[in-house]
Protein backbone atom coordinates (compact mmCIF):
# COMPACT_ATOMS: atom_id res chain seq x y z
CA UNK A 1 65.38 90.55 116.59
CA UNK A 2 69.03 89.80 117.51
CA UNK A 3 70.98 92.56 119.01
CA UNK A 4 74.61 93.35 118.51
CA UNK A 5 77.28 95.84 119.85
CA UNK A 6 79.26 95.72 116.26
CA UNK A 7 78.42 95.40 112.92
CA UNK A 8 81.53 94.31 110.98
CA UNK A 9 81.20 94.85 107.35
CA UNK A 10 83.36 92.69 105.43
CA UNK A 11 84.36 88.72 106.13
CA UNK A 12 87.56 88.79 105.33
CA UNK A 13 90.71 87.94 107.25
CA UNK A 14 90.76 91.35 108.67
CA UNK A 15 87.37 91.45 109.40
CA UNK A 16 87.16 87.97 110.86
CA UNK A 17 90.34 88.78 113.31
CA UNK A 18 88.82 92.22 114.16
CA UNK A 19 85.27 90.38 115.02
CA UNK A 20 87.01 87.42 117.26
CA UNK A 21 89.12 89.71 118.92
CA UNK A 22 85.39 91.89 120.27
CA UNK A 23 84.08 88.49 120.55
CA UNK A 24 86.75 87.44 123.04
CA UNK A 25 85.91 90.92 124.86
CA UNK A 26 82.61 90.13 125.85
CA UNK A 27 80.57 92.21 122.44
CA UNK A 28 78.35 90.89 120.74
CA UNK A 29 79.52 91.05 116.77
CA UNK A 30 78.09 90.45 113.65
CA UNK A 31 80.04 89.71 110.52
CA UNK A 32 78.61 90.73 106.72
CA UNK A 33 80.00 89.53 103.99
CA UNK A 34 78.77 89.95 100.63
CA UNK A 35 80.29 86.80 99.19
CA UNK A 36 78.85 83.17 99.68
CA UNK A 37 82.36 82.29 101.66
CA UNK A 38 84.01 84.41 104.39
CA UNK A 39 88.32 85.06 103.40
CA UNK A 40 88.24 87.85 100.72
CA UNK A 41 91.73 87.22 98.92
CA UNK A 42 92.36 83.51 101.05
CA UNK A 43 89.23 82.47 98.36
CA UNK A 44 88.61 81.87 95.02
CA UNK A 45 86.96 79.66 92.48
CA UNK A 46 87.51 76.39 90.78
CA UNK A 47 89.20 76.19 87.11
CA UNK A 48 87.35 73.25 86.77
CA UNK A 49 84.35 71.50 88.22
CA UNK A 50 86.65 68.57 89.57
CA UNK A 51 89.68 71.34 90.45
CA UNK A 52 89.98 72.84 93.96
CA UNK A 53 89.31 76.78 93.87
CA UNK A 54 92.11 78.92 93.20
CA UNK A 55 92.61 81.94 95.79
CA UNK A 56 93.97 85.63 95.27
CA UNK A 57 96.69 85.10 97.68
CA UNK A 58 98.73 81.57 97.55
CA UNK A 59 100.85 81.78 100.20
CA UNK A 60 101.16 82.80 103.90
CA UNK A 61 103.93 85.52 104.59
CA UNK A 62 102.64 87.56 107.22
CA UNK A 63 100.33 86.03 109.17
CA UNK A 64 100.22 88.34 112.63
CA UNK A 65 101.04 85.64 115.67
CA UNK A 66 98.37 87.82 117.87
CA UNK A 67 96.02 86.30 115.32
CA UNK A 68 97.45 83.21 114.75
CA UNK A 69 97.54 82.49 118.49
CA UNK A 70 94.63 84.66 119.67
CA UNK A 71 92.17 82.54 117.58
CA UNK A 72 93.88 79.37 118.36
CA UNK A 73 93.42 78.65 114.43
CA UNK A 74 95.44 75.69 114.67
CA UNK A 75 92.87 74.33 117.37
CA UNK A 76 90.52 75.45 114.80
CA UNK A 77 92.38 72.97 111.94
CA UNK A 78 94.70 75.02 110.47
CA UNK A 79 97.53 72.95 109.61
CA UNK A 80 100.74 73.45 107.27
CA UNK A 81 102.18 71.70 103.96
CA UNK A 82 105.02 73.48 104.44
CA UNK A 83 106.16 76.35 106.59
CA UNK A 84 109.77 78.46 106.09
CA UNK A 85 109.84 77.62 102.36
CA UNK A 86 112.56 78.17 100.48
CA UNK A 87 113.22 80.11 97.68
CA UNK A 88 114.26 79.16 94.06
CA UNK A 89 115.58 82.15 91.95
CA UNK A 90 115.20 80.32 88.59
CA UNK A 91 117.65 80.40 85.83
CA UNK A 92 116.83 79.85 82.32
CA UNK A 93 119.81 78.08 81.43
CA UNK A 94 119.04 75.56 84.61
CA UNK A 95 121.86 77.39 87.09
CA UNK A 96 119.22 78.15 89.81
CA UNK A 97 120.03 79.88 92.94
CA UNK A 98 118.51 79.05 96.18
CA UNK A 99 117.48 80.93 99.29
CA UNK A 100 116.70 78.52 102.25
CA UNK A 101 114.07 79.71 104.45
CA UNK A 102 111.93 82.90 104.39
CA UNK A 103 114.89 85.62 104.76
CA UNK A 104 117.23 83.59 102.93
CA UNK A 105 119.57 82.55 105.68
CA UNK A 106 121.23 80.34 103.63
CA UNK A 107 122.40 80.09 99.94
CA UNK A 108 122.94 76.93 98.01
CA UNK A 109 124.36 76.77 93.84
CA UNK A 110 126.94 78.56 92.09
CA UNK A 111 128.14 81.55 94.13
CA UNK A 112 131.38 82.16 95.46
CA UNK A 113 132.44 82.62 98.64
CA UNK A 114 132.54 86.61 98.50
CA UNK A 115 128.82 86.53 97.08
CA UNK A 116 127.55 84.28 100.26
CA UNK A 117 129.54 86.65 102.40
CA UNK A 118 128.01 89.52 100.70
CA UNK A 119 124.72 88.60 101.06
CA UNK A 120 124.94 87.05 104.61
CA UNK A 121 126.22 90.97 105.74
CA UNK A 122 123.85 92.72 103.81
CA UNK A 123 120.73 90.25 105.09
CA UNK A 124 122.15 90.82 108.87
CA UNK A 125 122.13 94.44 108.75
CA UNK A 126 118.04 94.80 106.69
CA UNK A 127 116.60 92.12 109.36
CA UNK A 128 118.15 94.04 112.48
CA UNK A 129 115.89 97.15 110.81
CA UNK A 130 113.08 94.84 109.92
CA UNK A 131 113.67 93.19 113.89
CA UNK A 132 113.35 96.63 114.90
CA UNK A 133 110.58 98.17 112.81
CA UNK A 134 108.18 94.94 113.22
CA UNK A 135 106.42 96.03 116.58
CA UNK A 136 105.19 99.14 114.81
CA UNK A 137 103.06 96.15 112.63
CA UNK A 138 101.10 95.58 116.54
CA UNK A 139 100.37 99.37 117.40
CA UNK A 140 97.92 102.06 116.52
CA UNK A 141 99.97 104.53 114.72
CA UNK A 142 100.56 107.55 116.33
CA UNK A 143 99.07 111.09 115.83
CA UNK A 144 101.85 114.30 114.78
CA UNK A 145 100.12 116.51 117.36
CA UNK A 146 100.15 117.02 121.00
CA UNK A 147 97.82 115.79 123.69
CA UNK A 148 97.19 113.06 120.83
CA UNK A 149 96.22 110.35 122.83
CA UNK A 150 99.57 108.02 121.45
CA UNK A 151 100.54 105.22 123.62
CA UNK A 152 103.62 106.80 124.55
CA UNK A 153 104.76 103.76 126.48
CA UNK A 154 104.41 101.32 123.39
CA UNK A 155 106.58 104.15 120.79
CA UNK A 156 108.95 104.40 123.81
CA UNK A 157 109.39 100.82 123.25
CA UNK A 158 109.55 100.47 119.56
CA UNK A 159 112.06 104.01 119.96
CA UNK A 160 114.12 102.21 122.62
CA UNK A 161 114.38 99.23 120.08
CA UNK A 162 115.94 101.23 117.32
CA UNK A 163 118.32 103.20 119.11
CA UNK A 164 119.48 99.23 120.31
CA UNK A 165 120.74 99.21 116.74
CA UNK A 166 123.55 101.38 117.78
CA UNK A 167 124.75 104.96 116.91
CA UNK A 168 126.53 103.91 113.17
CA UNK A 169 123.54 101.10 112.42
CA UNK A 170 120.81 103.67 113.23
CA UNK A 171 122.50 106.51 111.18
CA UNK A 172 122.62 103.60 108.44
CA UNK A 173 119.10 102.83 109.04
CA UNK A 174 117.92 106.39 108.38
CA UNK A 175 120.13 106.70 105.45
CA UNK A 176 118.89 103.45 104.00
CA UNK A 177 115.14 104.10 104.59
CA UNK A 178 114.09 105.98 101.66
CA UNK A 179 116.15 104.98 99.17
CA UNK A 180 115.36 102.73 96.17
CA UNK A 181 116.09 98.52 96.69
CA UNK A 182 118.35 99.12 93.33
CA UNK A 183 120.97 101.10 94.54
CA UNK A 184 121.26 99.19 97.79
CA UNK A 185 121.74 95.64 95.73
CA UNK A 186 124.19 97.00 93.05
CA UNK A 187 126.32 98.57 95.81
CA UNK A 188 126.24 95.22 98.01
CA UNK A 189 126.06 92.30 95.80
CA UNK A 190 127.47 91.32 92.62
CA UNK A 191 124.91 87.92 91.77
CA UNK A 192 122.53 88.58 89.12
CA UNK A 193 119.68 86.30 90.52
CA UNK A 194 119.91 87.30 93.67
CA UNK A 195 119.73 91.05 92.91
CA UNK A 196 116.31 89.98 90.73
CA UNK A 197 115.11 87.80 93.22
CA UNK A 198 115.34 90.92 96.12
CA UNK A 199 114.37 93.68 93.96
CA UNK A 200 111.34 91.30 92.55
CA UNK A 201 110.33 90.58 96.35
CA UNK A 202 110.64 94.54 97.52
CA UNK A 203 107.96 95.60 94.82
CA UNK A 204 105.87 92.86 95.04
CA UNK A 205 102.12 93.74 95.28
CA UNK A 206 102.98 97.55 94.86
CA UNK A 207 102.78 100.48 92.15
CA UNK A 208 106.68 100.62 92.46
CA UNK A 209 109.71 99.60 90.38
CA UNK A 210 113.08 98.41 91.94
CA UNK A 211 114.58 101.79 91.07
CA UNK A 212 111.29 103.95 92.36
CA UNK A 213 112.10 105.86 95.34
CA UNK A 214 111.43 104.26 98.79
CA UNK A 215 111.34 100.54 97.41
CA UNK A 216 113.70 99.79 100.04
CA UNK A 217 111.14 100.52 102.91
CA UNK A 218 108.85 97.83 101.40
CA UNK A 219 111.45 95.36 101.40
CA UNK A 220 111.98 96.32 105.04
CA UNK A 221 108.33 96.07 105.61
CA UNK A 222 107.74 92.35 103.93
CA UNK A 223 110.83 91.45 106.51
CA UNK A 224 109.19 93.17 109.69
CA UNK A 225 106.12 90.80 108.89
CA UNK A 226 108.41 87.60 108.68
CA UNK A 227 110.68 88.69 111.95
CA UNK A 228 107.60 89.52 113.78
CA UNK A 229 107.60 85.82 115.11
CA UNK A 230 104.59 83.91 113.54
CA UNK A 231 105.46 80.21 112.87
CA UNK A 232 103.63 81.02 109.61
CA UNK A 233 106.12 82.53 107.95
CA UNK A 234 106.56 81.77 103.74
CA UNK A 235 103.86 78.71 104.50
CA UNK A 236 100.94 77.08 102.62
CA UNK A 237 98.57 75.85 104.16
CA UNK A 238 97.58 72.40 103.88
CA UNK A 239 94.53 72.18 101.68
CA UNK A 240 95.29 75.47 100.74
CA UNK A 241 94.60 79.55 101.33
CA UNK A 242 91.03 78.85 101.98
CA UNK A 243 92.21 76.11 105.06
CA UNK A 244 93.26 79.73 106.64
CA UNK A 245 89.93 81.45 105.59
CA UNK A 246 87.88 78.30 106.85
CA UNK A 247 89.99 78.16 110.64
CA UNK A 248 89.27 81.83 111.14
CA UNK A 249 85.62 81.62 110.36
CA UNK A 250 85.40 78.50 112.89
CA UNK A 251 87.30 80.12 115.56
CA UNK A 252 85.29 84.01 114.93
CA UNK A 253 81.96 81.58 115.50
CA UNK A 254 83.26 79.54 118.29
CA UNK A 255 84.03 83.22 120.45
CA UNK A 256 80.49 83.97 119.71
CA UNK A 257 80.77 86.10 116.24
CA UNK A 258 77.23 85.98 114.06
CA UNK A 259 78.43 85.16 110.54
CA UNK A 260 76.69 85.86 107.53
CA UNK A 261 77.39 85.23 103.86
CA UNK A 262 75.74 86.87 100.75
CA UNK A 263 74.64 89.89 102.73
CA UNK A 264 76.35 92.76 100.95
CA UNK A 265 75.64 95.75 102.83
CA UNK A 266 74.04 98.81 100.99
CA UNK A 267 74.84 101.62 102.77
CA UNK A 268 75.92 102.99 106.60
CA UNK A 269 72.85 103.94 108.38
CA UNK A 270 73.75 107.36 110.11
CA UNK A 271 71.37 109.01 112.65
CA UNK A 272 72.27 112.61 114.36
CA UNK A 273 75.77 112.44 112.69
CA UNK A 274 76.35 109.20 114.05
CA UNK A 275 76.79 105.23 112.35
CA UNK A 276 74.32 103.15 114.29
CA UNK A 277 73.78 100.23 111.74
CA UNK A 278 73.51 99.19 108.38
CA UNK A 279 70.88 98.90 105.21
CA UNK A 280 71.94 95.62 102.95
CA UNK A 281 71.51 95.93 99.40
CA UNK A 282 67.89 94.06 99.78
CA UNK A 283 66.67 96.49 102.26
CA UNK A 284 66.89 94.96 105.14
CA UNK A 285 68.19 97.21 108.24
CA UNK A 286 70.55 96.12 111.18
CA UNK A 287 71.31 98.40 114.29
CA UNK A 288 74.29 98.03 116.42
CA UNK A 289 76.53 100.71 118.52
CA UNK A 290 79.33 100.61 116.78
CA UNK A 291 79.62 99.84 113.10
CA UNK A 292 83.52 98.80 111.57
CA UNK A 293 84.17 98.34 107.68
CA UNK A 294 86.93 95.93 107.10
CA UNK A 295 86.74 96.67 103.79
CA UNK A 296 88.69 99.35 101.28
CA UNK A 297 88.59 103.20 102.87
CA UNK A 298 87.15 104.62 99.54
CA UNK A 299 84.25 102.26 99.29
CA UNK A 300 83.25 102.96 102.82
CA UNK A 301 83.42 106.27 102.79
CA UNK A 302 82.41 107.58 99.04
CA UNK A 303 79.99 104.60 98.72
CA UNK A 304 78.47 103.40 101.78
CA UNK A 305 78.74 106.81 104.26
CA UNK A 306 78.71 109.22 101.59
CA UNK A 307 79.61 112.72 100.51
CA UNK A 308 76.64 114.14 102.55
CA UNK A 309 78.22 112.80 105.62
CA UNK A 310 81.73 114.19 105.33
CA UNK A 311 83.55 117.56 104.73
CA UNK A 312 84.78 118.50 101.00
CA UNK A 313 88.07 118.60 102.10
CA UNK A 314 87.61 114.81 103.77
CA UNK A 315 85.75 113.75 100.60
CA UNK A 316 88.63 114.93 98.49
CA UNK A 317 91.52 113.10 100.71
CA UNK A 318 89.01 109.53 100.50
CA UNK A 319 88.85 110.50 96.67
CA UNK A 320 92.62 110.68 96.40
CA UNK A 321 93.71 107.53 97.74
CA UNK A 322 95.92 105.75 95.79
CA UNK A 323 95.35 101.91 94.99
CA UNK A 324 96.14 100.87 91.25
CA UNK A 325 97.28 97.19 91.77
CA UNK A 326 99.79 96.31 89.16
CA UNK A 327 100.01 92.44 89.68
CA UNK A 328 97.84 89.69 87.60
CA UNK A 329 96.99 86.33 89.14
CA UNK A 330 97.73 83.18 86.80
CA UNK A 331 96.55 79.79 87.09
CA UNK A 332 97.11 76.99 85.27
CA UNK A 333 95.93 73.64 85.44
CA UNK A 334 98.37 71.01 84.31
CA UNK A 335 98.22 67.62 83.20
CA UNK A 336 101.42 66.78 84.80
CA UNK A 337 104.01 68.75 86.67
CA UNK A 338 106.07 70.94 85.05
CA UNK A 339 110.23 70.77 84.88
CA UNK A 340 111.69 74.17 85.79
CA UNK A 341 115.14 73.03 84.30
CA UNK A 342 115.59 70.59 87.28
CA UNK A 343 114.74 73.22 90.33
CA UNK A 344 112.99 71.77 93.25
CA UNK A 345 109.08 72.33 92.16
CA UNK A 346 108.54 72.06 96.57
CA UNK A 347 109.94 75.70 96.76
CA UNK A 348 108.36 79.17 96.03
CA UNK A 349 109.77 79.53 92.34
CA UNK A 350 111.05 83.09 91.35
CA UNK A 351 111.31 84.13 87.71
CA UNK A 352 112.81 87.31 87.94
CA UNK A 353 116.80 87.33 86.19
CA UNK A 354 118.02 90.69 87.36
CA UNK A 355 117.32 93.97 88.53
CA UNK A 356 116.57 95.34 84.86
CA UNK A 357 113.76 93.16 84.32
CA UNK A 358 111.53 93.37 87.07
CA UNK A 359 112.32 97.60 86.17
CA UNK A 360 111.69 97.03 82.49
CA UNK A 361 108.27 95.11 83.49
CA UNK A 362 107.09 98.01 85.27
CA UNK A 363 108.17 100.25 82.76
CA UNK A 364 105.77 99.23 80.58
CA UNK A 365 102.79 99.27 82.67
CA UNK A 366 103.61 102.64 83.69
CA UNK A 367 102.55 103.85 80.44
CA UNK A 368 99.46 101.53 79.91
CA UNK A 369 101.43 99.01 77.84
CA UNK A 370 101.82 94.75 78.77
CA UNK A 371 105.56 94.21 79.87
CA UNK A 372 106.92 92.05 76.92
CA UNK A 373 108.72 89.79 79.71
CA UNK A 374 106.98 89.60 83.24
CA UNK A 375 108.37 88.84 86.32
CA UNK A 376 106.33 86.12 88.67
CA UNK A 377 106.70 84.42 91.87
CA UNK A 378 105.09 80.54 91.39
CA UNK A 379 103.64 78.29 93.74
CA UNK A 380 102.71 74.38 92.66
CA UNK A 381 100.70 73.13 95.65
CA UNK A 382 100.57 70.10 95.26
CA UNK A 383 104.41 69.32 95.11
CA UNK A 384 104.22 69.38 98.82
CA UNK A 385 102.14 66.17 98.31
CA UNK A 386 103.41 62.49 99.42
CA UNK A 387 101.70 60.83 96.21
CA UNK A 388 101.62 63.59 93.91
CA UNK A 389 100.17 61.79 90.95
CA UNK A 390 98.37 63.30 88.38
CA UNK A 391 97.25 66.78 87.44
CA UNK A 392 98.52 69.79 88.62
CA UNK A 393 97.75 73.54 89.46
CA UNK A 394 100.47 76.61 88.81
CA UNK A 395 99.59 79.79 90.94
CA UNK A 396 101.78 82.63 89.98
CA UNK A 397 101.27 86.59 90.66
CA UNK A 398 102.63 88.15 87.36
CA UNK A 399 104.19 91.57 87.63
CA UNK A 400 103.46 94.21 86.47
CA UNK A 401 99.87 94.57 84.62
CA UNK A 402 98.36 97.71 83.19
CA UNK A 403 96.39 99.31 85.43
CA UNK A 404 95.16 100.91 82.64
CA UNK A 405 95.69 99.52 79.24
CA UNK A 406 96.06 101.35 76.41
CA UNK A 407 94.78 98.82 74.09
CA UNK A 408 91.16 97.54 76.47
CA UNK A 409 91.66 94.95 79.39
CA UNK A 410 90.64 92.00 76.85
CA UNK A 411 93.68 92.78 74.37
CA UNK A 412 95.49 93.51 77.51
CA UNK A 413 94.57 90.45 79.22
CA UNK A 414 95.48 88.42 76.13
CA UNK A 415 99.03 89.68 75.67
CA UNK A 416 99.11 89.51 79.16
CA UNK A 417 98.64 85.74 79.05
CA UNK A 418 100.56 84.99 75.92
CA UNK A 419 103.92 87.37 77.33
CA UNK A 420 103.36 85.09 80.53
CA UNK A 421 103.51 81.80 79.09
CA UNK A 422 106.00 82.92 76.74
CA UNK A 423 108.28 83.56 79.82
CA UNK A 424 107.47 80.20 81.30
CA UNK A 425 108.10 77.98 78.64
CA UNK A 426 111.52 79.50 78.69
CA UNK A 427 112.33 78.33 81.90
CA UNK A 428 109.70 75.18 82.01
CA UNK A 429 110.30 74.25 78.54
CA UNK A 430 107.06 71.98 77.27
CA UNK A 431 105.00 73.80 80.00
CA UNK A 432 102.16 74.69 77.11
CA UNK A 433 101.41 71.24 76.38
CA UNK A 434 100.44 70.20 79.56
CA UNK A 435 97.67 73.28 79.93
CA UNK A 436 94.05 71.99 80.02
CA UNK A 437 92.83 75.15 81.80
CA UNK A 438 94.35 78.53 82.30
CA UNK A 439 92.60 81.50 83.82
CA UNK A 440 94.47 85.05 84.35
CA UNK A 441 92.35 87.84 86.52
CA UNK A 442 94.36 91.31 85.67
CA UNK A 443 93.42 94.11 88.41
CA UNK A 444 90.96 95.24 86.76
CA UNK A 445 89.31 91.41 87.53
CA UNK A 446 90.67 91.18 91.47
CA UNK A 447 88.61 94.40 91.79
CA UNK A 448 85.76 92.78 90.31
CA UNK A 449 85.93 89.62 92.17
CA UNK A 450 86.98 91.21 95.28
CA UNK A 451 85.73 94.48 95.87
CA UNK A 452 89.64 95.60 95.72
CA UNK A 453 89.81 98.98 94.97
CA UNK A 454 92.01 99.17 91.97
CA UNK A 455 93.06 95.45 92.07
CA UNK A 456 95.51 96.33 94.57
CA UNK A 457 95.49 93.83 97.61
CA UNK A 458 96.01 96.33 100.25
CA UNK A 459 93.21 98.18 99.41
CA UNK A 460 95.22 101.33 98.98
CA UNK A 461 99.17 101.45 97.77
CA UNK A 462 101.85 100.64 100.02
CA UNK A 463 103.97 104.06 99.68
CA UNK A 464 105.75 105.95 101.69
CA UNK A 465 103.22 108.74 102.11
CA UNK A 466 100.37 106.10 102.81
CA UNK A 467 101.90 104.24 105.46
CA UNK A 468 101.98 104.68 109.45
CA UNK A 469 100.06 107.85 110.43
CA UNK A 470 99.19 108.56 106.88
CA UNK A 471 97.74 105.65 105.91
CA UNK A 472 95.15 105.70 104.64
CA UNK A 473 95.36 108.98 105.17
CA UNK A 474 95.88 111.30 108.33
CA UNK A 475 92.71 111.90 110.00
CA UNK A 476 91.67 108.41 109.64
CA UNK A 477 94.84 106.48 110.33
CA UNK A 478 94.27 105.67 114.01
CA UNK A 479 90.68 103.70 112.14
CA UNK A 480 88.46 105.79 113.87
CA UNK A 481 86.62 108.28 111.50
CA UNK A 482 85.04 111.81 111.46
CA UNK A 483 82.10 109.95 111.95
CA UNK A 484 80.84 108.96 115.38
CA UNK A 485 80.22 105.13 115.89
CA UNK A 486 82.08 104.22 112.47
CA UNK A 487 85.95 102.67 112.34
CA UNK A 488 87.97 101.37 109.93
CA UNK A 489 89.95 97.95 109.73
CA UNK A 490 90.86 97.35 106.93
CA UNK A 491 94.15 96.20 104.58
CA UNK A 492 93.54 100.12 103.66
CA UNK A 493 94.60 100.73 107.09
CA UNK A 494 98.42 99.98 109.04
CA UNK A 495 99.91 97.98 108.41
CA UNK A 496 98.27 96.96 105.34
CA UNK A 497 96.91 94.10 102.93
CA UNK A 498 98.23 89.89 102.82
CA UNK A 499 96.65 87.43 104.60
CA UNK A 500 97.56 89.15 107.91
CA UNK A 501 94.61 90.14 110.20
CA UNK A 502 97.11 92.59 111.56
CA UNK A 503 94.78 95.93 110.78
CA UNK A 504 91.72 93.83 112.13
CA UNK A 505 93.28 93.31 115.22
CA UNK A 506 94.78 96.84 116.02
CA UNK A 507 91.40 98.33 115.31
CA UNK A 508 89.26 96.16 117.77
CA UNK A 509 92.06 96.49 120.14
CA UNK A 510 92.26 100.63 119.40
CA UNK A 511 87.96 100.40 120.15
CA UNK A 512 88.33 98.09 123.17
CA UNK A 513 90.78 100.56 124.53
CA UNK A 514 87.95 103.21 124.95
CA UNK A 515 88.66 105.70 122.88
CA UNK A 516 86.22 107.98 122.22
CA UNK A 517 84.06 107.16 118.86
C-alpha cells in the first residue's frame, strides 16, 4: 500500500499549490478530490454537449506569483488570451468609460480634465496602501499574544513598508481603512461610472454594499492582489479557467503529488487526539502524518473532524463563521456576439451606473428579495479570438442574489434570470434573441456544485473581523488546528478565496517551517 507524509483533502487551486509546494520539499503528498476534475471554482460544466464548460471563476485577478512561478505553470502550458485587461464601465446610452489596465492607470471617453486628475490622485494614494499591504497576502498571520511564535522579521518588514508611506499618508491610511468605498468616491470624484465601476469592484464577491462599513479595505485588498507582482493580473487564460486548473494539476504531478479524482473523503480519521488519515465516503481508509483540508473551515471541522473532537466553545466559533455568498453566475450561450452599444466586447465589461445601484442591489438581497436591477461584471471569451466566427458564450457574476429568498430559490432563481437579462438588453439591446442556452447557478447552486459553504467563493466572508489573525477565526488562523496532525488551507483561511493558491501556499510553507502540529 502506498505511503504518504500528507493527505490533502480537496483538489482545488489551493490544495493543488499547497500539495506542489510539500512535493517540492521532499513529502510525499496525496491529493483527494471529490470531483471527476481537480480546480474547484477554475471548473465547470458544458451548456451544451458541443460548448466548452463554463467555470465559477472567469477571470484571473490574483493569481499569487510564488505559485505562478513556483509551479512553473507556464512550463506546464499555461498560456494567456489576454493579460492586464481593461475595463469597460458601460453606459446605457453608449457613452462608455474606460479603465486601461487592471488598476485603471489610464482613462479614455468623456471626462474632463479635473475627473482624470481626480482619479489619477485618488488611484496613486489606494495602490501605495495596496503596494504596502500586499506582502501581508505571503505571510502567516500573526498571533495577538506574546511568545507567539510570529515571524517578527517578516511583520518588521511589512511594518517598515507602511511607515515608507510617510507620517501624513500613513495617518491617511489608518483613517481610510475602515471606512465605507462610498464616502471615499463621493468625496474624490465627481464621474458617475467611475464611482459605480469602483464601488461595484470593492464589494465584489462579498456580503457588503458600497456604503457597508469597511468596504474600503476590500477594495484595498483586490489591489494588494494585483500590486503583488504576478504577470497574471485581470487575465484569461487561453482556453479558459480550467487551462489554469489543468497546468497546476500537471505541475502538482510532475513534483511527485498522487492525484486522485472522485474520492470524496468521509471523514478525518483521529487516533489518541490526533489526525493520522482519512475514511472516503466508500470506506476505504488512508494513513498519512499529517492530514491538510483545503477545503471550507466549517465542513472540516463540523463535518469531517466533528463535535466529539473539539471543545463547545471551538464548535460554536466553526458554527459561527460567516459565508452567505451573495453573487449568481450567468451564462449564456449566444448565436452571435452581442453589441454593448459599440464598447470593445475584448475588455472585462462592467454594468454597474453609479454608486446607488450596486447599494440598491444589495438592498434587496439583504432582506431576502431579487434586486430589480443587478449589477454584473461580463466576460465574452472568445472576443480575444483571431477568427471569432460563430457562437458565443457570456460569463457574468450578477450581484447581489438572495442568500435566502423569501419567495424559494426556483422563484428566486427565475426573477433572478429575467431582472438579469432585463438589465442586459438595456445595454446590449437584441441580446435575447441570440440566447440558445442560458444557465444561472444562485449560491445556493455554487454550494451545491462546489462544496462552497454558503455559495460564497472564499469559503467564509471577506470582513473585517474575518480577515488576518481572525480569519477564519482566531485559534485557527495561523491553519494549524486544536487538533494534532490536522491544518487548514483553505480560501477560508488568509488571505482568502479567487483563483489564488495564496492560502495553499502559506500553509505548506507555515508546516514546512516546523511548527509544532
Amino acid at each position: 500500500m502506498p505511503s504518504y507524509d500528507t493527505i490533502i483533502i480537496g483538489g482545488g487551486t489551493n490544495g493543488l499549490a499547497c500539495a506542489a509546494r510539500l512535493a517540492k520539499a521532499g513529502k510525499r503528498a496525496l491529493v483527494l478530490e471529490a470531483a471527476e476534475r481537480a480546480g474547484g471554482g477554475a471548473t465547470g460544466a458544458a451548456l451544451a454537449p458541443d460548448l466548452a464548460p463554463m467555470p465559477l471563476a472567469h477571470l484571473l485577478t490574483t493569481l499569487d506569483p510564488r505559485v505562478l512561478d513556483g509551479m512553473e505553470l507556464e512550463r506546464h502550458g499555461l498560456s494567456y488570451a489576454a493579460t492586464g485587461l481593461t475595463t469597460t464601465a458601460l453606459s446605457p446610452t453608449g457613452d462608455h468609460l474606460v479603465l486601461e489596465g487592471p488598476a485603471g492607470a489610464g482613462l479614455s471617453g468623456t471626462i474632463d480634465d479635473a475627473g482624470r486628475a481626480a482619479w489619477e490622485a485618488l488611484r496613486r494614494r489606494l495602490m501605495s496602501f495596496a503596494e504596502a499591504l500586499a506582502p501581508f497576502r505571503a505571510v502567516t498571520p500573526p498571533r495577538i499574544a506574546r511568545k507567539a511564535g510570529n515571524d517578527n522579521l517578516k511583520l518588521a518588514r511589512i511594518g517598515l513598508g507602511l511607515r515608507r508611506l510617510g507620517q501624513d499618508e500613513f495617518r491617511e491610511f489608518l483613517r481610510m481603512a475602515l471606512i465605507n468605498i462610498a464616502d471615499v468616491l463621493e468625496d474624490e470624484i465627481a464621474d458617475d461610472r467611475l464611482r459605480g465601476l469602483v464601488a461595484f469592484d470593492a464589494v465584489l464577491g462579498a456580503w457588503l454594499g458600497p456604503r457597508s462599513p469597511n468596504s474600503l479595505i476590500l477594495y484595498l485588498n483586490r489591489l494588494a492582489g494585483e500590486a503583488a507582482g504576478t504577470r497574471a493580473a485581470l487575465a484569461l487564460p487561453r482556453g479558459g479557467m480550467g487551462a489554469v486548473a489543468d497546468a497546476m494539476a500537471r505541475s502538482a504531478e510532475a513534483a511527485g503529488v498522487t492525484l486522485r479524482t472522485g474520492a470524496r473523503v468521509g471523514r478525518v480519521l483521529i487516533e489518541e487526539d490526533r489526525a493520522c488519515g482519512v475514511i472516503l465516503a466508500d470506506g476505504e481508509e488512508i494513513r498519512a502524518g499529517l492530514v491538510v483540508s483545503a477545503i471550507g473551515p466549517k465542513a472540516t471541522f463540523l463535518d469531517l473532524v466533528g463535535a466529539r473532537h473539539l471543545d463547545t466553545g471551538f464548535v460554536r466559533r466553526a458554527t459561527n463563521i460567516r459565508a452567505r455568498g451573495g453573487a449568481a453566475k450567468l451564462h449564456l450561450a449566444l448565436k452571435g456576439a452581442p453589441d454593448f452599444r459599440g464598447a470593445d466586447p475584448a475588455t472585462r465589461l462592467v454594468i454597474a451606473p453609479d454608486i446607488a445601484s450596486v447599494e440598491e442591489a444589495f438592498n434587496a438581497t439583504k432582506y431576502g428579495e431579487v434586486p430589480e436591477r443587478p449589477v454584473m461584471e461580463i466576460v465574452l471569451p472568445k472576443a480575444h479570438e483571431r477568427e471569432a466566427g460563430g457562437g458565443h458564450v457570456l460569463s457574468a457574476i450578477v450581484q447581489f442574489a438572495p442568500h435566502a429568498p423569501r419567495a424559494g430559490l426556483d422563484e428566486a432563481r427565475r426573477r433572478m434570470l429575467a431582472n438579469t437579462l432585463e438589465v442586459l438588453e438595456t445595454y446590449a439591446p437584441g441580446i435575447g434573441g441570440l440566447i440558445t442556452h442560458s444557465e444561472l447557478l444562485m449560491p445556493q447552486d455554487i454550494e451545491a456544485r462546489y462544496g462552497m459553504a454558503g455559495g460564497n467563493w472564499h469559503h467564509a466572508e471577506l470582513s473585517v473581523e474575518q480577515m488576518l489573525f481572525l480569519r477564519p477565526f482566531a485559534e485557527v488562523a495561523q491553519y494549524a488546528t486544536p487538533v494534532a496532525g490536522l491544518w487548514l488551507a483553505g480560501a477560508g483561511s488568509h488571505p482568502g478565496g479567487g483563483v489564488s493558491g495564496a492560502a495553499g501556499w502559506n500553509a505548506a510553507e507555515r508546516i514546512l517551517s516546523g511548527v509544532a502540529a
